[in-house]
C-alpha atoms as a PDB file:
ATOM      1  CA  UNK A   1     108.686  97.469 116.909  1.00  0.00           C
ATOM      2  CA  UNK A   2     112.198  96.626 115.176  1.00  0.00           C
ATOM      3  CA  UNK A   3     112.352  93.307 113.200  1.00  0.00           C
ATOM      4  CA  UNK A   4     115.405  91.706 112.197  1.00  0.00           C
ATOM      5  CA  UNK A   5     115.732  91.526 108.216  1.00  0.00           C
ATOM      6  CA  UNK A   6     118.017  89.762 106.053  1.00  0.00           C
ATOM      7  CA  UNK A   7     118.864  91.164 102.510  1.00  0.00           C
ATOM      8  CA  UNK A   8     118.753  88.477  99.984  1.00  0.00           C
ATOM      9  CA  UNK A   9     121.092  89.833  97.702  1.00  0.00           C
ATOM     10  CA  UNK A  10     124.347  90.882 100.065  1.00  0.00           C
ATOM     11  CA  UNK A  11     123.241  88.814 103.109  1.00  0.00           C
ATOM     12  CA  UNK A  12     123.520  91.581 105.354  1.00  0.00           C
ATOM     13  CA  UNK A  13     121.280  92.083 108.176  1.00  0.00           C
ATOM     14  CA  UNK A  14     119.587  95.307 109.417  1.00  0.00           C
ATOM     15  CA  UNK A  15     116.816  96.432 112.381  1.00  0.00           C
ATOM     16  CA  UNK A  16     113.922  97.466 110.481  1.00  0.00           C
ATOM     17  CA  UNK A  17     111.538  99.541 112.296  1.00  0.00           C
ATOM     18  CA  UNK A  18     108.046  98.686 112.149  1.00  0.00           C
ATOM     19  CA  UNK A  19     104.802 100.879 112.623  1.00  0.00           C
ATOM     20  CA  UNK A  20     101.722  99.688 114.360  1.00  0.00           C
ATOM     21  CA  UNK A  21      99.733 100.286 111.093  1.00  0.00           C
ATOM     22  CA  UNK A  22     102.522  98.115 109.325  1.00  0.00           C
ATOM     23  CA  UNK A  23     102.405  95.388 111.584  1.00  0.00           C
ATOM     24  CA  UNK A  24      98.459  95.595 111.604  1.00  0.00           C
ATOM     25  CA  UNK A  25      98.482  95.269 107.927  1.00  0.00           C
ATOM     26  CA  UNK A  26     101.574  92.389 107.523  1.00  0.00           C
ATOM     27  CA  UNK A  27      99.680  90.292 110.225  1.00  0.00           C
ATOM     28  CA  UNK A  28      96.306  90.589 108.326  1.00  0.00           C
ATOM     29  CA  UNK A  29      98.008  89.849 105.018  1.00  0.00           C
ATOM     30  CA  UNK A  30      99.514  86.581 106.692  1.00  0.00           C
ATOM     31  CA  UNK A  31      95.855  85.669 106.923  1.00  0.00           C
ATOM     32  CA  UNK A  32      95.292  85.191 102.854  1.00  0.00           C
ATOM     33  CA  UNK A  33      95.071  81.843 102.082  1.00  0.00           C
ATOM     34  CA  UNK A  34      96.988  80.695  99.013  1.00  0.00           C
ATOM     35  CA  UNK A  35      94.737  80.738  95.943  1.00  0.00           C
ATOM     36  CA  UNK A  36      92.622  83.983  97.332  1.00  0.00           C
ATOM     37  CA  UNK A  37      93.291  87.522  97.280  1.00  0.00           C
ATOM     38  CA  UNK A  38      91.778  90.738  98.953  1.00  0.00           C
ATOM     39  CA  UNK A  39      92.367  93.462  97.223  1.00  0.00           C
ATOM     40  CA  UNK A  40      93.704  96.783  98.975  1.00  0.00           C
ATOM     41  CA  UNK A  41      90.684  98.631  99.858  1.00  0.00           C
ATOM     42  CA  UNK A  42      89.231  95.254 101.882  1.00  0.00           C
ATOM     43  CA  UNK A  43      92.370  94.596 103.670  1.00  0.00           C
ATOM     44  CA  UNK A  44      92.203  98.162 104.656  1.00  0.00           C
ATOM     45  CA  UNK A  45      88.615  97.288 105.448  1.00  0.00           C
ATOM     46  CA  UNK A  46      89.881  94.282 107.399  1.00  0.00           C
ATOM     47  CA  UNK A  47      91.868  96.174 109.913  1.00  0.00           C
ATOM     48  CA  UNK A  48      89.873  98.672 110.975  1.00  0.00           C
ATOM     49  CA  UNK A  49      90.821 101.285 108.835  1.00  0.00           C
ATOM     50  CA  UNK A  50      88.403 101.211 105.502  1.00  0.00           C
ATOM     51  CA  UNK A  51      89.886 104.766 104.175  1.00  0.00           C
ATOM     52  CA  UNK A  52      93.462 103.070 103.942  1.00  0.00           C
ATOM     53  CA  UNK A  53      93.982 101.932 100.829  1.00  0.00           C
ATOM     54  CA  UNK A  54      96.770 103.516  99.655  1.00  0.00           C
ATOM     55  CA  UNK A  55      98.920 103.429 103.000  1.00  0.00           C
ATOM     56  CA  UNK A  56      98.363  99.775 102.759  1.00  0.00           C
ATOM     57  CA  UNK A  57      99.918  99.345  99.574  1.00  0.00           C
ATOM     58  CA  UNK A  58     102.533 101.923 101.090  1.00  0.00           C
ATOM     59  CA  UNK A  59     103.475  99.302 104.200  1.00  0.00           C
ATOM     60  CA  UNK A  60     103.403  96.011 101.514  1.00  0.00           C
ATOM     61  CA  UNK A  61     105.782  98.183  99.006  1.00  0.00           C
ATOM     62  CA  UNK A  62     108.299  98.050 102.512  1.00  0.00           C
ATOM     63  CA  UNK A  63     107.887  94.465 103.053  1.00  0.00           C
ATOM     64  CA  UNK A  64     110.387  91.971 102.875  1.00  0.00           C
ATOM     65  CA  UNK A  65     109.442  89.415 104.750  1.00  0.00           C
ATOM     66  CA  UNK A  66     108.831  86.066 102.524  1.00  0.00           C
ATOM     67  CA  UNK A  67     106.347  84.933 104.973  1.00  0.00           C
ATOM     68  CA  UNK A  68     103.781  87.876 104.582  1.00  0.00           C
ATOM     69  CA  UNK A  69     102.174  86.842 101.303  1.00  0.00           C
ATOM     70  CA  UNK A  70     101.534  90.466 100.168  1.00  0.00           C
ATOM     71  CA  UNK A  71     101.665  89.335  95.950  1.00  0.00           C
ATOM     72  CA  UNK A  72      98.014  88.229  97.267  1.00  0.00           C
ATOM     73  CA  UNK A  73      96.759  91.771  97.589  1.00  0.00           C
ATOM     74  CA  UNK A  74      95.706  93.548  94.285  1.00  0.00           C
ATOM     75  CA  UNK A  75      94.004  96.553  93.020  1.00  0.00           C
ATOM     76  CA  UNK A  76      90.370  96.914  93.379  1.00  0.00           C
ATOM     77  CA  UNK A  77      89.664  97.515  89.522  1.00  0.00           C
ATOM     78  CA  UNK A  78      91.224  93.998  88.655  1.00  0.00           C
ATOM     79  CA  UNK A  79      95.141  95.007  88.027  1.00  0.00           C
ATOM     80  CA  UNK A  80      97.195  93.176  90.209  1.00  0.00           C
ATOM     81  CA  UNK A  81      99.083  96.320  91.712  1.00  0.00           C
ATOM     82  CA  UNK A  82     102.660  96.330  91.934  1.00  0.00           C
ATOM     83  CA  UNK A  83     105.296  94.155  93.936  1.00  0.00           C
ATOM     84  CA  UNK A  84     108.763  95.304  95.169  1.00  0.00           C
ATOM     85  CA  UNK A  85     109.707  91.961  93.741  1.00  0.00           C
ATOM     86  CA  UNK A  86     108.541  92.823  90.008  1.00  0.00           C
ATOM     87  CA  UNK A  87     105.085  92.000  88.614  1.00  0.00           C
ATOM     88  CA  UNK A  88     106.266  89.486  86.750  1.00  0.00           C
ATOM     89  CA  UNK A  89     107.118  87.663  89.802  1.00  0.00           C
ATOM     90  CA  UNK A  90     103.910  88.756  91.518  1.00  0.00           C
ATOM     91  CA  UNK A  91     102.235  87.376  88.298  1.00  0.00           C
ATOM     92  CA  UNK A  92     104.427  84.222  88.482  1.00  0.00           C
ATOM     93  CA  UNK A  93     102.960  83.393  92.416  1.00  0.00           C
ATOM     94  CA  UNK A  94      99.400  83.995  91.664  1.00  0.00           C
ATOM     95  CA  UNK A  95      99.483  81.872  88.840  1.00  0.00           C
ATOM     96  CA  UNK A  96     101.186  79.529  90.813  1.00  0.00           C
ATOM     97  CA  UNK A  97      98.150  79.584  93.368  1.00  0.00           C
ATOM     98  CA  UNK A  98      95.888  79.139  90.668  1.00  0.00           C
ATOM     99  CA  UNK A  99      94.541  82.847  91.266  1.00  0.00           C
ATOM    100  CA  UNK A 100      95.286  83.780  87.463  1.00  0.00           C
END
């Protein structure tokens, strides 16, 4: 599936091409309410696919679309995981949800 995606920084727009498993795992992740967070391994869990883990973290490192949440999925031993924003930014939205 190709999705339209607008680069913040130079404003330039480009087709992005989605996978099933990507769009299984952004639509799940769309799902977290603000103030909760799964962690990899149950979002995997959550689609179907509980051996996963790592290729979801893998399709949220390619996201870039504001309105999938994905700073609300973290690492199963209590790190938050990384962000392609920056962890300080993923640390500054779950604070601001109260998760931290």
């Amino acid at each position: 599936m190709q999705k339209k995606s607008k680069n913040k920084k130079s404003g330039n727009c480009k087709k992005i091409i989605l996978s099933e498993f990507e769009l299984l795992v952004f639509s799940a992740t769309k799902k977290i309410p603000p103030g909760q967070t799964l962690t990899y391994k149950q979002l995997a869990q959550k689609i179907g696919r509980p051996n996963s883990a790592r290729a979801v973290g893998n399709a949220l490192g390619k996201n870039y679309d504001s309105s999938v949440p994905c700073h609300r999925v973290v690492r199963s031993d209590g790190k938050v995981g990384g962000y392609n924003r920056g962890v300080v930014e993923k640390l500054r939205k779950l604070k601001q949800e109260g998760v931290l």
